[in-house]
Protein backbone atom coordinates (compact mmCIF):
# COMPACT_ATOMS: atom_id res chain seq x y z
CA UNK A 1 -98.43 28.27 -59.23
CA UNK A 2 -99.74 29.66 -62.23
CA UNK A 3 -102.88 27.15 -62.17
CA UNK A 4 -103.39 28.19 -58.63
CA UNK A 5 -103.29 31.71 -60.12
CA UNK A 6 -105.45 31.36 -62.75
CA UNK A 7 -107.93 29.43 -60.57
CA UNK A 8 -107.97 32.36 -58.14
CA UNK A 9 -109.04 35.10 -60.86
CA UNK A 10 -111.71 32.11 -62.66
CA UNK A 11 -113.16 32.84 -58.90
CA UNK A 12 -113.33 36.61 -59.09
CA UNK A 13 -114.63 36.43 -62.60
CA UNK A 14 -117.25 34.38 -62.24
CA UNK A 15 -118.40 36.26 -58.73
CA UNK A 16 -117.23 34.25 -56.18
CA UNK A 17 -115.15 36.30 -53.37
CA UNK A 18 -111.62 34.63 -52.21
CA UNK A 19 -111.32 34.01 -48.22
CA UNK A 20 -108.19 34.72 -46.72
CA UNK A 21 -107.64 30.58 -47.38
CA UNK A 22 -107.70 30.77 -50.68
CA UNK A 23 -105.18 33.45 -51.03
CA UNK A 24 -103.28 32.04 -48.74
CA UNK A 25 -103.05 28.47 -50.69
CA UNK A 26 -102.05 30.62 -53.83
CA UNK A 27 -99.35 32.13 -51.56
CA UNK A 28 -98.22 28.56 -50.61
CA UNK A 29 -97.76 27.66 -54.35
CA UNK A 30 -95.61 30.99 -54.78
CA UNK A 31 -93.55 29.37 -51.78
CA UNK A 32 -93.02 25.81 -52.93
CA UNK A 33 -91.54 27.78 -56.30
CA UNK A 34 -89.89 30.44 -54.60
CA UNK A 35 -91.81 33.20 -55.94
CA UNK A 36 -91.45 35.89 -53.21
CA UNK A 37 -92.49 39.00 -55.79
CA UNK A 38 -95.46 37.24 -56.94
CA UNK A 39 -96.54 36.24 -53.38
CA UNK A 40 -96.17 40.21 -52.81
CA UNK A 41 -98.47 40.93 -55.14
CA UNK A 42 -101.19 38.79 -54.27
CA UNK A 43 -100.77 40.51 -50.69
CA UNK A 44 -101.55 43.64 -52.23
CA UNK A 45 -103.99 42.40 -54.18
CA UNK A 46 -105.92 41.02 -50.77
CA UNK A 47 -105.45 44.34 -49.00
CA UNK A 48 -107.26 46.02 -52.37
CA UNK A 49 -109.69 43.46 -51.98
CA UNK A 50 -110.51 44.46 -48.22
CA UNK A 51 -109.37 40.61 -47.62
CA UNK A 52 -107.24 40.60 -44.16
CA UNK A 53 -104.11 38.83 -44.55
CA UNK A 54 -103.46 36.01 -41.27
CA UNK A 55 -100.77 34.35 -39.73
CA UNK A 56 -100.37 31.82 -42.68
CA UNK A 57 -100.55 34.87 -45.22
CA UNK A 58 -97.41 36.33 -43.54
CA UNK A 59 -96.06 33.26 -42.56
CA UNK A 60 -95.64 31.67 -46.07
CA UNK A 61 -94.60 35.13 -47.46
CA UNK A 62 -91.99 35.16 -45.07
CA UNK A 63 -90.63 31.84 -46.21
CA UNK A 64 -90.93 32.15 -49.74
CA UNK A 65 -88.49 35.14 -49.32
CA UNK A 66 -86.26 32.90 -47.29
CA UNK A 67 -86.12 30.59 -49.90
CA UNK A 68 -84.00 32.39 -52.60
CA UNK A 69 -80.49 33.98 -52.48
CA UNK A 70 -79.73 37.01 -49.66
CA UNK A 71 -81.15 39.91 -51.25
CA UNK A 72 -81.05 42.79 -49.41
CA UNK A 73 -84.47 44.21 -50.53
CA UNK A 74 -86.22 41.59 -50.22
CA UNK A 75 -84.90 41.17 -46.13
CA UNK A 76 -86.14 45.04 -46.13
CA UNK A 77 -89.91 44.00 -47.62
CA UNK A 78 -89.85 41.13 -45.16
CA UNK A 79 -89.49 43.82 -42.10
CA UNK A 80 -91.69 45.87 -43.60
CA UNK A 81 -94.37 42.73 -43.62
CA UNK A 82 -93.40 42.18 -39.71
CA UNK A 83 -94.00 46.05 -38.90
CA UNK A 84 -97.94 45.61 -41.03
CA UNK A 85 -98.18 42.58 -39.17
CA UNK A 86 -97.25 44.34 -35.51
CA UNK A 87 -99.66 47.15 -36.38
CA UNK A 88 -102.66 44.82 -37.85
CA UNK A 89 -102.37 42.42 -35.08
């Protein structure tokens, strides 16, 4: 994850703009590790970026979350991501 990371700002650094894919594979590497926060982030950090989040965005978010112990907070940020997700279409 943190290669796919690192990859991902070597991008914006050098000028080139992330699609929606290429968050989204950094989002998959946050899920294969568990790393629900982290996958938050780089949500917010599409929105910031005007980059609209799809399907596989939410989808792999979702899991990741899933993927950990029951935490109550996180099952709260997960209905807050299918309420966005109602309202973006």
């Amino acid at each position: 994850a943190e290669q796919a990371e690192t990859l991902l700002e070597d991008m914006i650094t050098k000028g080139i703009t992330p699609t929606v894919n290429t968050y989204n594979q950094v989002i998959n590497c946050y899920k294969v590790h568990g790393e629900f926060d982290r996958a938050l982030m780089l949500l917010k950090k599409m929105h910031s970026s005007n980059v609209s989040p799809d399907i596989g965005t939410y989808n792999a978010i979702i899991t990741t979350c899933k993927q950990k112990e029951k935490d109550s907070s996180k099952s709260l940020k997960v209905l807050d991501l299918l309420n966005e997700m109602k309202t973006k279409g």
